[in-house]
N, C-alpha and C. Protein backbone atom coordinates (compact mmCIF):
# COMPACT_ATOMS: atom_id res chain seq x y z
N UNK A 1 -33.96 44.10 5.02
CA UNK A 1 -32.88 43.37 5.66
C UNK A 1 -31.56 44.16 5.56
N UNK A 2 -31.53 44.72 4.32
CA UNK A 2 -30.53 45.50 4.37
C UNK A 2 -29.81 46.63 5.50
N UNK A 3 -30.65 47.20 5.64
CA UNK A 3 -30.74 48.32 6.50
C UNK A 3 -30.47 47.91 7.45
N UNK A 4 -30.35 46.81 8.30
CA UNK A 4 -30.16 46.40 9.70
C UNK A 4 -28.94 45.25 9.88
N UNK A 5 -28.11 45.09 8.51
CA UNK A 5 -26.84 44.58 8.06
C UNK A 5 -26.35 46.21 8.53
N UNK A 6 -26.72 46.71 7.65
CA UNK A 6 -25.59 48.30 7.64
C UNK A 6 -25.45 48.67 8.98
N UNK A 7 -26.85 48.83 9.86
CA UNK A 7 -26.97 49.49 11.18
C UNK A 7 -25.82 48.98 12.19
N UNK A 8 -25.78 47.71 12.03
CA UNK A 8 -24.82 46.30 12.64
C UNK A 8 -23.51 47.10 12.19
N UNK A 9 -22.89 47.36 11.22
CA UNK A 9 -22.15 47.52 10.56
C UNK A 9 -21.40 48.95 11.16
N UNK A 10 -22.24 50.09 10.75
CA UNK A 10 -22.14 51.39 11.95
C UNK A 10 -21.65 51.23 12.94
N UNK A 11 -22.75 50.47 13.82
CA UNK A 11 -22.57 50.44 15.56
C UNK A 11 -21.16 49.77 15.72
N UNK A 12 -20.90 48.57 14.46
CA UNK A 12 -19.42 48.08 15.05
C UNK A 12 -18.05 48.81 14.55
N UNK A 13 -18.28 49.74 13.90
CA UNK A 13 -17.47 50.69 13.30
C UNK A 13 -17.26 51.82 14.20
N UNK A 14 -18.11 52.29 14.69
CA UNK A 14 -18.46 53.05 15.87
C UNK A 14 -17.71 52.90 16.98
N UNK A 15 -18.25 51.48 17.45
CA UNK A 15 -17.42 50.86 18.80
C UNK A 15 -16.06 51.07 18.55
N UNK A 16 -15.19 50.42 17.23
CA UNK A 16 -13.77 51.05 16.91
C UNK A 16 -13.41 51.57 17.19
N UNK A 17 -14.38 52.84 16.08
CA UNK A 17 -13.58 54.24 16.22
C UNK A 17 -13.57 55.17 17.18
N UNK A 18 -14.71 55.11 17.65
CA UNK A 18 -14.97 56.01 18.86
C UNK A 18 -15.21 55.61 20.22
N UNK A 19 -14.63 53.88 20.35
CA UNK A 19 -14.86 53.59 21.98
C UNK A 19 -16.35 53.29 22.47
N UNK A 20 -16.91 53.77 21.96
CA UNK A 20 -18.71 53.43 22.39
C UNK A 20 -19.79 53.06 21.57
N UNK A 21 -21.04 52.69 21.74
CA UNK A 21 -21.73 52.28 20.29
C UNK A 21 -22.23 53.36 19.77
N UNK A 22 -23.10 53.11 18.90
CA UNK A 22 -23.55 54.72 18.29
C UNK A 22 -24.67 54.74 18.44
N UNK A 23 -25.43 53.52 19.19
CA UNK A 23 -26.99 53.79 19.86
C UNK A 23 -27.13 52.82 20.68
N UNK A 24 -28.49 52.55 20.82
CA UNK A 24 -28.45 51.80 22.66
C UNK A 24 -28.68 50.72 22.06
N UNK A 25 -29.83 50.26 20.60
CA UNK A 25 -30.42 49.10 20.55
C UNK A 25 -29.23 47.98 21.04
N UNK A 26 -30.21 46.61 21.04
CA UNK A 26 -29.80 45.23 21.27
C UNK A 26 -29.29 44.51 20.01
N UNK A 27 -28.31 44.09 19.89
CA UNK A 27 -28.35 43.91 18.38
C UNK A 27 -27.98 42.30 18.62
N UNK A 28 -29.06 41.50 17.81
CA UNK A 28 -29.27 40.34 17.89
C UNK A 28 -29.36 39.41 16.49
N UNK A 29 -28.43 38.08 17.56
CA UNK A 29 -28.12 36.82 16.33
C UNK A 29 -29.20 36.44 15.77
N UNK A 30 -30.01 37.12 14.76
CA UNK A 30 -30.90 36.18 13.56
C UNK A 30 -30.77 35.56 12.88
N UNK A 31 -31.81 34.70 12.38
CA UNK A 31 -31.70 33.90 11.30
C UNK A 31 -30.96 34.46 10.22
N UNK A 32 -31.44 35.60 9.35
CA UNK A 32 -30.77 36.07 8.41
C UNK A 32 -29.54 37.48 9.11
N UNK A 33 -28.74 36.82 10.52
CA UNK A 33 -28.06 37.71 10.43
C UNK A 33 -28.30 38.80 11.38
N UNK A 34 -27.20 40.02 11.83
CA UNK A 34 -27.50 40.74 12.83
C UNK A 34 -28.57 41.66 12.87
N UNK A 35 -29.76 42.11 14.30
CA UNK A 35 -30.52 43.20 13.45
C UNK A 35 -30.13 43.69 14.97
N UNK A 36 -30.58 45.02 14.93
CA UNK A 36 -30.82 46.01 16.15
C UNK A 36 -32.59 45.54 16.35
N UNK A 37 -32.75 44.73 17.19
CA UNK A 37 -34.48 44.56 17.48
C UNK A 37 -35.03 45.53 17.81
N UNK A 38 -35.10 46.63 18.44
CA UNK A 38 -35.82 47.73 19.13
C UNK A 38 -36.26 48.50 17.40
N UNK A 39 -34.94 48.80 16.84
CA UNK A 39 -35.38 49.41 15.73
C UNK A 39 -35.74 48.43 14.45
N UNK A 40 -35.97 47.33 14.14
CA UNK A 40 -36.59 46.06 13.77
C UNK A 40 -37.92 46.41 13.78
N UNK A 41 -38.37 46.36 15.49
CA UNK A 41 -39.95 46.61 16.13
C UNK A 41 -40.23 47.92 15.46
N UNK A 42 -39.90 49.35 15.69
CA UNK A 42 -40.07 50.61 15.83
C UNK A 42 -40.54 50.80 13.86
N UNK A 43 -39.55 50.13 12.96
CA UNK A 43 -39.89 50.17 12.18
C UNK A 43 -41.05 49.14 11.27
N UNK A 44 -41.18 47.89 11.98
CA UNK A 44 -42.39 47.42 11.57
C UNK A 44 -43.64 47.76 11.86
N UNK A 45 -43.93 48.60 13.20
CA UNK A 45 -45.09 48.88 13.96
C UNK A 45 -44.96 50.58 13.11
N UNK A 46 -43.74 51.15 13.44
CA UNK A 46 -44.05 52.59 13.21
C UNK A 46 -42.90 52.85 11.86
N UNK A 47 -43.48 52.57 10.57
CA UNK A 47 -42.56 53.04 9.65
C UNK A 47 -41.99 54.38 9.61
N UNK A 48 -43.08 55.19 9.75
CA UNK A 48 -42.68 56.71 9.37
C UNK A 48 -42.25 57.53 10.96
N UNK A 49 -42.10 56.92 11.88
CA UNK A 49 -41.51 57.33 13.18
C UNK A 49 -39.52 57.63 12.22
N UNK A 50 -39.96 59.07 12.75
CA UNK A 50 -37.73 59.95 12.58
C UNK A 50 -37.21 59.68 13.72
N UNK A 51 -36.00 59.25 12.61
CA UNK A 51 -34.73 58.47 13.37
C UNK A 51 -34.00 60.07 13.83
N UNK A 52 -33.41 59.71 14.96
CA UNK A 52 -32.65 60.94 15.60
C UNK A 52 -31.65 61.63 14.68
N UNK A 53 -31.53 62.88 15.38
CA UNK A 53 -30.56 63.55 14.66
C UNK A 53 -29.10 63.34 15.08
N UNK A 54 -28.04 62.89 13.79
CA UNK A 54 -26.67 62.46 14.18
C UNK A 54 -26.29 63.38 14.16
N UNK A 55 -24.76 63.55 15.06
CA UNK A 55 -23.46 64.24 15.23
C UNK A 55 -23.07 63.90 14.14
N UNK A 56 -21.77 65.21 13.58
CA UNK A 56 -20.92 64.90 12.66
C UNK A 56 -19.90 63.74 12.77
N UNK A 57 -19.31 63.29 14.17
CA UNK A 57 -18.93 61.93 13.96
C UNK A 57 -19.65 61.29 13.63
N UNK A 58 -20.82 61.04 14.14
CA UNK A 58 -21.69 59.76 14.22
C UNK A 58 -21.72 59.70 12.17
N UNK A 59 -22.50 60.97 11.63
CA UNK A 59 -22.18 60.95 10.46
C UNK A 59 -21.53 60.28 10.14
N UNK A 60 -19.91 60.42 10.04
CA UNK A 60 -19.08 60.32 9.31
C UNK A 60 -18.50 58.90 9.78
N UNK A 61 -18.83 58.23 10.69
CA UNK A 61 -19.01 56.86 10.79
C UNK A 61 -19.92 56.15 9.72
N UNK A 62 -21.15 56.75 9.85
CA UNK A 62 -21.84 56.01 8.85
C UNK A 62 -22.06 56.23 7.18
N UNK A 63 -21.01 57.41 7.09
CA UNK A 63 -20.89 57.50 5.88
C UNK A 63 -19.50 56.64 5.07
N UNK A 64 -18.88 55.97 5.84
CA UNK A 64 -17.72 55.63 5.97
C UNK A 64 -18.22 54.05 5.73
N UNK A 65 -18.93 53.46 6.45
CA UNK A 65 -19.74 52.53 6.78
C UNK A 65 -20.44 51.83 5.26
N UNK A 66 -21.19 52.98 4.65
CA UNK A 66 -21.99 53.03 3.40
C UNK A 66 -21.25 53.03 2.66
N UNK A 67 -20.10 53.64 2.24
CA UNK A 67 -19.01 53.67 1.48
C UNK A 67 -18.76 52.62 1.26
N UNK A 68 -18.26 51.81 1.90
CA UNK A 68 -17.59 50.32 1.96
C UNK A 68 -18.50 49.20 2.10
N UNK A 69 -19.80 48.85 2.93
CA UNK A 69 -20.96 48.35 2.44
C UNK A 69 -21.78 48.38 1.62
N UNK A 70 -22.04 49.38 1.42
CA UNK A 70 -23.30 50.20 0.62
C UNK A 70 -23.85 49.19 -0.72
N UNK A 71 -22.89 49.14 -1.56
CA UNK A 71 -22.67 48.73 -2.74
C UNK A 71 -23.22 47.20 -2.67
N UNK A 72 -23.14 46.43 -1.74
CA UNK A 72 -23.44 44.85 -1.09
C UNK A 72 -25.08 44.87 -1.25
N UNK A 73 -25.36 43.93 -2.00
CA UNK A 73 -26.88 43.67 -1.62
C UNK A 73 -27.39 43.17 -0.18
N UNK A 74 -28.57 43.15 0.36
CA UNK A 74 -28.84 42.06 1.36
C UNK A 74 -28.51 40.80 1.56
N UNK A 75 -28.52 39.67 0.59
CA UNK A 75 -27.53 38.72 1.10
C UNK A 75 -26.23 38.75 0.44
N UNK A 76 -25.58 39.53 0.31
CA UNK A 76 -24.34 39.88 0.29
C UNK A 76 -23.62 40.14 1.87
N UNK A 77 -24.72 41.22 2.56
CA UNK A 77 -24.48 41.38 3.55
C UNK A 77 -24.79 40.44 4.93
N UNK A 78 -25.95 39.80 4.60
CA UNK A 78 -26.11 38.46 5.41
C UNK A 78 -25.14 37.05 5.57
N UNK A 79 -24.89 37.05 4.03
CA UNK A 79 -23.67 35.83 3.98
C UNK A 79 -22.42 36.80 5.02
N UNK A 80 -21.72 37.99 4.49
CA UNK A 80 -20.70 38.25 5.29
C UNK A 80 -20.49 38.31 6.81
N UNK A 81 -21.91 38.41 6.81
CA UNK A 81 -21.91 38.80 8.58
C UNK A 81 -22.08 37.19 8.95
N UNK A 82 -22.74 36.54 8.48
CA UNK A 82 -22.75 34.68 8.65
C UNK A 82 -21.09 34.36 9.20
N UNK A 83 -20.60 34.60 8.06
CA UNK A 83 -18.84 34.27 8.15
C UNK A 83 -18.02 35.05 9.56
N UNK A 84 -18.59 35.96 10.33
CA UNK A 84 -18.11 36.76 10.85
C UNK A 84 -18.30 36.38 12.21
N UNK A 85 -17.23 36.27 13.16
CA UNK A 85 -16.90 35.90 14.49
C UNK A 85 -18.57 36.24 15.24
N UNK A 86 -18.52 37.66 15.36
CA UNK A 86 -19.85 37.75 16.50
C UNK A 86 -20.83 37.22 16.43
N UNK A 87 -21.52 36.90 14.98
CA UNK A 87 -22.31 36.46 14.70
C UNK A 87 -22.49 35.20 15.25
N UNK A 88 -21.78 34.60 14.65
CA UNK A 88 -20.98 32.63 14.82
C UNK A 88 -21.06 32.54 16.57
N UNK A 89 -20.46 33.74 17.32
CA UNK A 89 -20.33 33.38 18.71
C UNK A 89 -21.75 33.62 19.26
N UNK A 90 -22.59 34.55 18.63
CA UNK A 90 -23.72 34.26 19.80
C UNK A 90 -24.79 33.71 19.47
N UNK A 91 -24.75 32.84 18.00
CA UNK A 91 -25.74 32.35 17.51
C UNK A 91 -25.51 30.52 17.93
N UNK A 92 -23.98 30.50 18.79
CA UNK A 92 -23.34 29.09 19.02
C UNK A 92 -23.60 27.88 18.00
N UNK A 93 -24.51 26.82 18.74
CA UNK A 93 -24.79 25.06 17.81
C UNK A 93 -25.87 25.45 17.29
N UNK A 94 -26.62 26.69 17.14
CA UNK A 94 -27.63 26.80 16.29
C UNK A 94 -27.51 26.56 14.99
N UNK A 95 -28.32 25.96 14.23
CA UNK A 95 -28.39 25.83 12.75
C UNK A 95 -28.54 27.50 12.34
N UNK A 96 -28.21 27.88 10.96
CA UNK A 96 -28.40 29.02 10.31
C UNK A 96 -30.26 29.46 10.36
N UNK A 97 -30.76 28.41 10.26
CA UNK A 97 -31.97 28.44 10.03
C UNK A 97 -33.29 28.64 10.81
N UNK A 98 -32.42 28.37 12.07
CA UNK A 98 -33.45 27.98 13.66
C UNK A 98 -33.78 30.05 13.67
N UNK A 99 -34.91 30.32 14.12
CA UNK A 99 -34.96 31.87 15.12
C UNK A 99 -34.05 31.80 15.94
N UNK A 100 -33.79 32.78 16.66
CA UNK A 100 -32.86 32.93 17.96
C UNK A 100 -32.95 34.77 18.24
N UNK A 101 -32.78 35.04 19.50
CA UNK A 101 -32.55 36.33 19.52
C UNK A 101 -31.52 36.59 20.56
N UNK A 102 -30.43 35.72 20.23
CA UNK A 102 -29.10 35.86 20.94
C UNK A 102 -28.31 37.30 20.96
N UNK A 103 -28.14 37.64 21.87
CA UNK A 103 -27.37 39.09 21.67
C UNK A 103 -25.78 38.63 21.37
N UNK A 104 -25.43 40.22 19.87
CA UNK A 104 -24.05 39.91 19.79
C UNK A 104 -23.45 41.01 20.83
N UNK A 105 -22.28 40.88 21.55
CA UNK A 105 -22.34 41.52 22.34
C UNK A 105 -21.69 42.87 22.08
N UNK A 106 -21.32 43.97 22.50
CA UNK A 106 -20.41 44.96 22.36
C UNK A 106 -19.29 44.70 22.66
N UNK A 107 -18.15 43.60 23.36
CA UNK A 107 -17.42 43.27 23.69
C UNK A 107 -17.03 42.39 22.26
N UNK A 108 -17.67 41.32 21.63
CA UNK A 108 -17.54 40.75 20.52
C UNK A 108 -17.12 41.71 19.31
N UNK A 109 -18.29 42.62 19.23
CA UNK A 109 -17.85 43.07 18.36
C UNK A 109 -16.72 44.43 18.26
N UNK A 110 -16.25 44.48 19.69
CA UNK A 110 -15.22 45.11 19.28
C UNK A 110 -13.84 44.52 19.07
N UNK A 111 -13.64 43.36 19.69
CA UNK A 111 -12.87 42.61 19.61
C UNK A 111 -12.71 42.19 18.09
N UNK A 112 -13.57 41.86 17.77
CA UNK A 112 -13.80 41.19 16.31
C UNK A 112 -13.25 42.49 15.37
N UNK A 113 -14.09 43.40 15.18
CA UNK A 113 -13.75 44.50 14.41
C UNK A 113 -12.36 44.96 14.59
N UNK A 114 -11.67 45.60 15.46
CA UNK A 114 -10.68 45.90 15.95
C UNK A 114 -9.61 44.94 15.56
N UNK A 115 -9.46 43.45 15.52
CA UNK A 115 -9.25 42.99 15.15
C UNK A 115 -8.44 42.95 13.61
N UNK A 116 -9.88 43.09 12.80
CA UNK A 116 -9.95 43.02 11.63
C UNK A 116 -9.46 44.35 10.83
N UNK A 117 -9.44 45.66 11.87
CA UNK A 117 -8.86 46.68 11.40
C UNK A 117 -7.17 46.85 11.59
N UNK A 118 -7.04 45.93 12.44
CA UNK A 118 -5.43 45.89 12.57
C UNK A 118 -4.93 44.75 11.75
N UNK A 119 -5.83 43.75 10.71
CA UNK A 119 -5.33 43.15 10.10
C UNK A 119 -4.82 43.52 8.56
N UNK A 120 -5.17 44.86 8.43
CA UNK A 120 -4.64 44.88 6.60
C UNK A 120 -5.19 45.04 5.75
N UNK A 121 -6.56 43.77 5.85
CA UNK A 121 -7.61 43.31 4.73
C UNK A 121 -9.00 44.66 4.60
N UNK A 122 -9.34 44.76 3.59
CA UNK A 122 -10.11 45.71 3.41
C UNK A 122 -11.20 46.29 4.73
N UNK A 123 -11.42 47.37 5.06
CA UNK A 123 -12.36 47.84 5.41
C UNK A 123 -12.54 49.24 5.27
N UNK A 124 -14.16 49.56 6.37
CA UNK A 124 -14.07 51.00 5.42
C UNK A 124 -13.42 52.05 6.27
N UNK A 125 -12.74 52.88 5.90
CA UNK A 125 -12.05 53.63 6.22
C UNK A 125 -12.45 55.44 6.71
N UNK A 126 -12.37 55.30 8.26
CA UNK A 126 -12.59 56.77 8.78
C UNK A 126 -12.58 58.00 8.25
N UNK A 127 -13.33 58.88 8.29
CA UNK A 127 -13.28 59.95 7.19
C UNK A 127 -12.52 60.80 8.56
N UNK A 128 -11.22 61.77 8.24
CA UNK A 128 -11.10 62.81 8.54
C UNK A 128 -11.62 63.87 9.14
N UNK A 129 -10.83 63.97 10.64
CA UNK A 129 -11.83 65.52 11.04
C UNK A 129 -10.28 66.95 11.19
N UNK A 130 -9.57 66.12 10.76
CA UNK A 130 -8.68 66.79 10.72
C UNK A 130 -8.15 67.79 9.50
N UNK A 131 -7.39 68.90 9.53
CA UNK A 131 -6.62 69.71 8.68
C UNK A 131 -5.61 68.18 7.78
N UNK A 132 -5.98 68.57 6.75
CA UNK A 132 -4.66 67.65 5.80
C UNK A 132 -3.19 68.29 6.06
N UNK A 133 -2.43 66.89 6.26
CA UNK A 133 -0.91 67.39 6.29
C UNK A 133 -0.39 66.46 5.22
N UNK A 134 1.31 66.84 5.18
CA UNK A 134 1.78 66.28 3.89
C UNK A 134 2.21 64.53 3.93
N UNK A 135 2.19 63.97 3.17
CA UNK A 135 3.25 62.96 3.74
C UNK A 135 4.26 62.40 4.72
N UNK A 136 4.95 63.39 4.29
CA UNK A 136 6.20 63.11 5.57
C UNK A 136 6.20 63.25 7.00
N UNK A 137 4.58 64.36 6.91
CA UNK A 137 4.25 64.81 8.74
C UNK A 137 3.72 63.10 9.22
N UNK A 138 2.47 62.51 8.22
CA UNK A 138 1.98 61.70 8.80
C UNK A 138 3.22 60.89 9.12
N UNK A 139 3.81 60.40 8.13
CA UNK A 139 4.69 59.19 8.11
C UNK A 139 5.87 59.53 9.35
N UNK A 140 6.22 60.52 10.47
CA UNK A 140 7.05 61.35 11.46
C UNK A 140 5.80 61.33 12.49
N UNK A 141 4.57 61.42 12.45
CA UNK A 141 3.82 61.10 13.91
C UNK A 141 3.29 59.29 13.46
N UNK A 142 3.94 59.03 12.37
CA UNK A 142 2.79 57.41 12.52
C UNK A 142 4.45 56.39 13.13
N UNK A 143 5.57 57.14 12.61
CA UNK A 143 6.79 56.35 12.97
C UNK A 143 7.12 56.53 14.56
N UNK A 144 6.43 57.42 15.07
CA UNK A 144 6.69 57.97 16.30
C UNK A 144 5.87 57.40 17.24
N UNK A 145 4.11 57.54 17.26
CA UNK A 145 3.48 56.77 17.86
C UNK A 145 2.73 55.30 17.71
N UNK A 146 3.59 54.39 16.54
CA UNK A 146 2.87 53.19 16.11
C UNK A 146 4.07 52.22 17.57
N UNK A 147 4.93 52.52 17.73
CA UNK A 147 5.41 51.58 19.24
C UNK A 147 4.69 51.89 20.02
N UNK A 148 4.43 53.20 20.48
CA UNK A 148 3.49 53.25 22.09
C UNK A 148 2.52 52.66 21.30
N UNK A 149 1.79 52.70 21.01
CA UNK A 149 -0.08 51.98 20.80
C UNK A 149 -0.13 50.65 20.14
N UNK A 150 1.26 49.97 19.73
CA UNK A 150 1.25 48.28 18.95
C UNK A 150 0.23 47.89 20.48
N UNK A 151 1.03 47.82 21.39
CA UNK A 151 0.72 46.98 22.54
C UNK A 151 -0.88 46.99 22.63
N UNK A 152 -0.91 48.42 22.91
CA UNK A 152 -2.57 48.32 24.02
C UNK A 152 -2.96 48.27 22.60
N UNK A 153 -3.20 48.64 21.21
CA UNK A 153 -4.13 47.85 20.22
C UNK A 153 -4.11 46.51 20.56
N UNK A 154 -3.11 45.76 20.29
CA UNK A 154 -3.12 44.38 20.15
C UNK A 154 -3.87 43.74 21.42
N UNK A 155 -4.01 44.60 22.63
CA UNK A 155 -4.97 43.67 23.83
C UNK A 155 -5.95 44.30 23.86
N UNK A 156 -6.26 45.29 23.05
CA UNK A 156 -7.49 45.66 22.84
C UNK A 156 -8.42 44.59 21.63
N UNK A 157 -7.72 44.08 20.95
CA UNK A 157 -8.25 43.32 20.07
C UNK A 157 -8.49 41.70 20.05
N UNK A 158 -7.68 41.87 22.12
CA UNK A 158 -7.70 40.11 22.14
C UNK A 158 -9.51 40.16 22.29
């Protein structure tokens, strides 16, 4: 179960950071929570079937991802994602308990995530593809371009 909390977790980290998902599956409202079904199936029928080879973003999304999940057991990660908008929206008057294979959508969860990254409260945090600069550079391009982009974040996150 774990593994398909985290995958959920990636793909909506993904959508964030990089505008698109980080794979094609369907990722659907379950009982215990979000799974990618295609890779659900792929790994119950075909355990030892290899998962593709990632890009260094894609990497460093999901190392970013693990960082800040990782540590969460399975229902650690099931309760959180329970509490969590996309989930709640495409699982609707269903009880927690009923099956369902409601899709959460890519629109949800970027909204949701995006959201939650412009709110403050913990999450996990993008690894660097950049040269390190000092303080004062960031704090001179973050004072410079945080007016142009308040806006289109904030309707990106309605």
């Amino acid at each position: 179960m774990k593994l398909y909390k985290l995958a959920y977790y990636a793909q909506a980290w993904h959508i964030v950071w990089e505008g698109r998902p980080l794979f094609d599956d369907r990722i659907e409202a379950w009982q215990h929570g979000p799974v990618p079904a295609q890779c659900w199936r792929v790994r119950k029928h075909e355990p030892e079937k290899p998962a593709r080879e990632l890009s260094e973003d894609e990497r460093g999304v999901v190392d970013a991802v693990l960082a800040f999940y990782g540590k969460m057991s399975a229902s650690e990660l099931r309760n959180l994602s329970h509490d969590e908008l996309p989930w709640r929206e495409a699982r609707g008057d269903k009880p927690d308990e009923t099956h369902a294979e409601d899709e959460i959508t890519i629109s949800s969860m970027r909204r949701y995530f995006t959201r939650k990254a412009m709110s403050g409260e913990p999450t996990p945090h993008r690894l660097s593809r950049h040269e390190p600069m000092s303080t004062e550079q960031a704090l001179d391009i973050a004072g410079t371009e945080a007016p142009r982009w308040r806006e289109t974040l904030a309707r990106l996150a309605e």
